[in-house]
C-alpha atoms as a PDB file:
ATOM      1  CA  UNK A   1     119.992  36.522   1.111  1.00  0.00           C
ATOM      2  CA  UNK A   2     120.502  34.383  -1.907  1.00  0.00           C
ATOM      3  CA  UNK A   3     119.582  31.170  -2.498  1.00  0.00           C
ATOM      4  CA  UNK A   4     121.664  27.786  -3.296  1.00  0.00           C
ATOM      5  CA  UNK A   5     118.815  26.446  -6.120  1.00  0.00           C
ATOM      6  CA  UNK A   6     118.698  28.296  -8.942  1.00  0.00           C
ATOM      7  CA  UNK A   7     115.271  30.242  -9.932  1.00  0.00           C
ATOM      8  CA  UNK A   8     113.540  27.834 -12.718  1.00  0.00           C
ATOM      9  CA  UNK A   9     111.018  30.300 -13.311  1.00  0.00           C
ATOM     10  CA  UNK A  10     113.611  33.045 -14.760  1.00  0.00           C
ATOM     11  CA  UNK A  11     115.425  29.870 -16.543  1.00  0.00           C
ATOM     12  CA  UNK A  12     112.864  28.412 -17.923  1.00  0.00           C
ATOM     13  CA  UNK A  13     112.310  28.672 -21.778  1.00  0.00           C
ATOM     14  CA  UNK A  14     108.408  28.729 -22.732  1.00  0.00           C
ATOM     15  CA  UNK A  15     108.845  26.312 -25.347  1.00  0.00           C
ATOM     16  CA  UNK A  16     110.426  23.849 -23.471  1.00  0.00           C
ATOM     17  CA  UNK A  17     109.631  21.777 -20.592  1.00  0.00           C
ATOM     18  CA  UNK A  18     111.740  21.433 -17.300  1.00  0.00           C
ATOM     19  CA  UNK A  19     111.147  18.271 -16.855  1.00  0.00           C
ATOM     20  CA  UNK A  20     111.449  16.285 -20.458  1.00  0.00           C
ATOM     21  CA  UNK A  21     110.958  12.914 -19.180  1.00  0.00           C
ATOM     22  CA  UNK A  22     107.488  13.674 -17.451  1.00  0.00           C
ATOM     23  CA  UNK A  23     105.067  12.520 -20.792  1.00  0.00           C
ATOM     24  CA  UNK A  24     101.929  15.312 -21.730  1.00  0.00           C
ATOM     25  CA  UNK A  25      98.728  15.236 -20.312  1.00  0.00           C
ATOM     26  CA  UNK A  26      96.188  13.621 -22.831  1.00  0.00           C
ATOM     27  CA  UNK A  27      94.897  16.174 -25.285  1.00  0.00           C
ATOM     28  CA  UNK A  28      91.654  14.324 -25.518  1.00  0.00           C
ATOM     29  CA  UNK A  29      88.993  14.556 -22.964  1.00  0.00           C
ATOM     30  CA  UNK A  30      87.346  11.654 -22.709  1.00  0.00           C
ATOM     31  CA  UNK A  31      83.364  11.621 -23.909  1.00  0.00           C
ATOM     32  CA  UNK A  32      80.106   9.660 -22.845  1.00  0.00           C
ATOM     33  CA  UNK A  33      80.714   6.501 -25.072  1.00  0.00           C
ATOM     34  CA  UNK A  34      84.267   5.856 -23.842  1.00  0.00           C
ATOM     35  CA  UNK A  35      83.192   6.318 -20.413  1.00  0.00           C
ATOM     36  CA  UNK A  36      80.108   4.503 -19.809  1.00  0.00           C
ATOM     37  CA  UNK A  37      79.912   0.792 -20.320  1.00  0.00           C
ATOM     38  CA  UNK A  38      77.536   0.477 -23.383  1.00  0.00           C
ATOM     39  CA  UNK A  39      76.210  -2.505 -22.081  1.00  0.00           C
ATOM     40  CA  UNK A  40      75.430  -2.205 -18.575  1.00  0.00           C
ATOM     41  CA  UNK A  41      75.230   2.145 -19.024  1.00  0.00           C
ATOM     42  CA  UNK A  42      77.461   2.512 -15.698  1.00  0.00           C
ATOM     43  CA  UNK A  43      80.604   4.211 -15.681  1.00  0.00           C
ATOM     44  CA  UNK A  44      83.995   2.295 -17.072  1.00  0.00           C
ATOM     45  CA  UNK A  45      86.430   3.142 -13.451  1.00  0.00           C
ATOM     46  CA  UNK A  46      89.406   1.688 -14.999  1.00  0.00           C
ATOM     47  CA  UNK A  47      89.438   4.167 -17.902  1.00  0.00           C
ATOM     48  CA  UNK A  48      88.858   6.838 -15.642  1.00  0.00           C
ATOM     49  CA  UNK A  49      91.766   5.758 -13.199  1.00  0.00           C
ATOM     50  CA  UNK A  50      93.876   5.538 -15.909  1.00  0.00           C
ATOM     51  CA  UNK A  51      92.951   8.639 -17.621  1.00  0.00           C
ATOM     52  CA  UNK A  52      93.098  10.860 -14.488  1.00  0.00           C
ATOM     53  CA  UNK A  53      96.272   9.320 -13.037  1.00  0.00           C
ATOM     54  CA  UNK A  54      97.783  10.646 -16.492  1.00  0.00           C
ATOM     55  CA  UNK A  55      96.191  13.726 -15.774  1.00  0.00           C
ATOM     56  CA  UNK A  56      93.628  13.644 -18.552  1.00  0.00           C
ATOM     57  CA  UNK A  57      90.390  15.585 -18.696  1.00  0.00           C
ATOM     58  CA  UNK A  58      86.607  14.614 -19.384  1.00  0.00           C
ATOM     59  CA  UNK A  59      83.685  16.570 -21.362  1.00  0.00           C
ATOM     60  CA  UNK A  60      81.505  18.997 -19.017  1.00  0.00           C
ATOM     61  CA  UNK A  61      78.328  16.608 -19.855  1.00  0.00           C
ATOM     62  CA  UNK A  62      80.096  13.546 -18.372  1.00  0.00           C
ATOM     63  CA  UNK A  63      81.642  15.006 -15.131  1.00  0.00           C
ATOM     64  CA  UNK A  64      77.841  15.786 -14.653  1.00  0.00           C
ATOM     65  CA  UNK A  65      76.534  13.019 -15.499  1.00  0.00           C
ATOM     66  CA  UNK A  66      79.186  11.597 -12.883  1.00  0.00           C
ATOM     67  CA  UNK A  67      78.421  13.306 -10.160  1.00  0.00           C
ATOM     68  CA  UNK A  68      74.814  13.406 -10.446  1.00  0.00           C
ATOM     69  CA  UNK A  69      74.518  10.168 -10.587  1.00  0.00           C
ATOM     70  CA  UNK A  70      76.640   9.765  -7.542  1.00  0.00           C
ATOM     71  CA  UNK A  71      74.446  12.084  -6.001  1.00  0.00           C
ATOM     72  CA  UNK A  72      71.702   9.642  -6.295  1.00  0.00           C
ATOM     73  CA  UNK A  73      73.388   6.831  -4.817  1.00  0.00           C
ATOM     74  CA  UNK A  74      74.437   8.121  -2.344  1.00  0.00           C
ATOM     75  CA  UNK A  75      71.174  10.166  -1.374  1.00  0.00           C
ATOM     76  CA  UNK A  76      70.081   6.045  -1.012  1.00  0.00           C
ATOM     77  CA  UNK A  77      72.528   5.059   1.388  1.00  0.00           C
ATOM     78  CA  UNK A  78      71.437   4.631   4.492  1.00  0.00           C
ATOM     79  CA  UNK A  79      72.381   8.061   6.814  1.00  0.00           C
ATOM     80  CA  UNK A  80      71.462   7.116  10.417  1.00  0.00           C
ATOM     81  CA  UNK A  81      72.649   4.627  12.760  1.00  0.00           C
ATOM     82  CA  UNK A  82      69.532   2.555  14.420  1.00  0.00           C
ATOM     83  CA  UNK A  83      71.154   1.684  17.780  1.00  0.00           C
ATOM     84  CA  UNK A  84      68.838   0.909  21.202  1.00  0.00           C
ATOM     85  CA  UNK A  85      69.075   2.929  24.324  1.00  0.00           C
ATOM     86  CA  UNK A  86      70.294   3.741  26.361  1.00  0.00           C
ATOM     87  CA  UNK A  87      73.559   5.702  24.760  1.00  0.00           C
ATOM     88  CA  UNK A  88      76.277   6.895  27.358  1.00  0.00           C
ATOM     89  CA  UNK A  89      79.501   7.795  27.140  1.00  0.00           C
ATOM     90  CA  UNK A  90      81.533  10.849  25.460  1.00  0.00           C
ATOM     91  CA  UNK A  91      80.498  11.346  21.461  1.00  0.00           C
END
């Protein structure tokens, strides 16, 4: 059975995108300084939004850093629900 839509994959010429209009990913990954705030040390979330929505990349250290620090917040949040007896009903 053949198909209407042609194969891209055969067509496609290694040196040349598909789709020209669609910009490059950033080269650069981003590093500590232009991630974290130097000021107040926390994490900058509108460069990283903007970064990752353009389908950049970050250093090793910083993703990390990132997500041990989110770690640690969230091991603070609060896990149980304190609610008074009796409980009834279908959970």
């Amino acid at each position: 059975m053949t198909s209407a839509v042609p194969d891209r994959a055969a067509a496609a010429v290694p040196s040349e995108r598909v789709m020209k209009n669609v910009p490059f990913p950033p080269y650069h990954r981003l590093t500590t300084d232009e991630v974290y705030d130097k000021k107040t040390n926390k994490p900058r979330p509108d460069v990283l939004k903007e970064h990752f929505v353009k389908e950049g990349r970050i250093e090793e250290q910083v993703a990390l850093r990132l997500i041990a620090e989110g770690t640690a917040y969230l091991k603070q949040e609060k896990t149980m629900l304190d609610i008074e007896a009796p409980v009834t009903g279908k959970f």
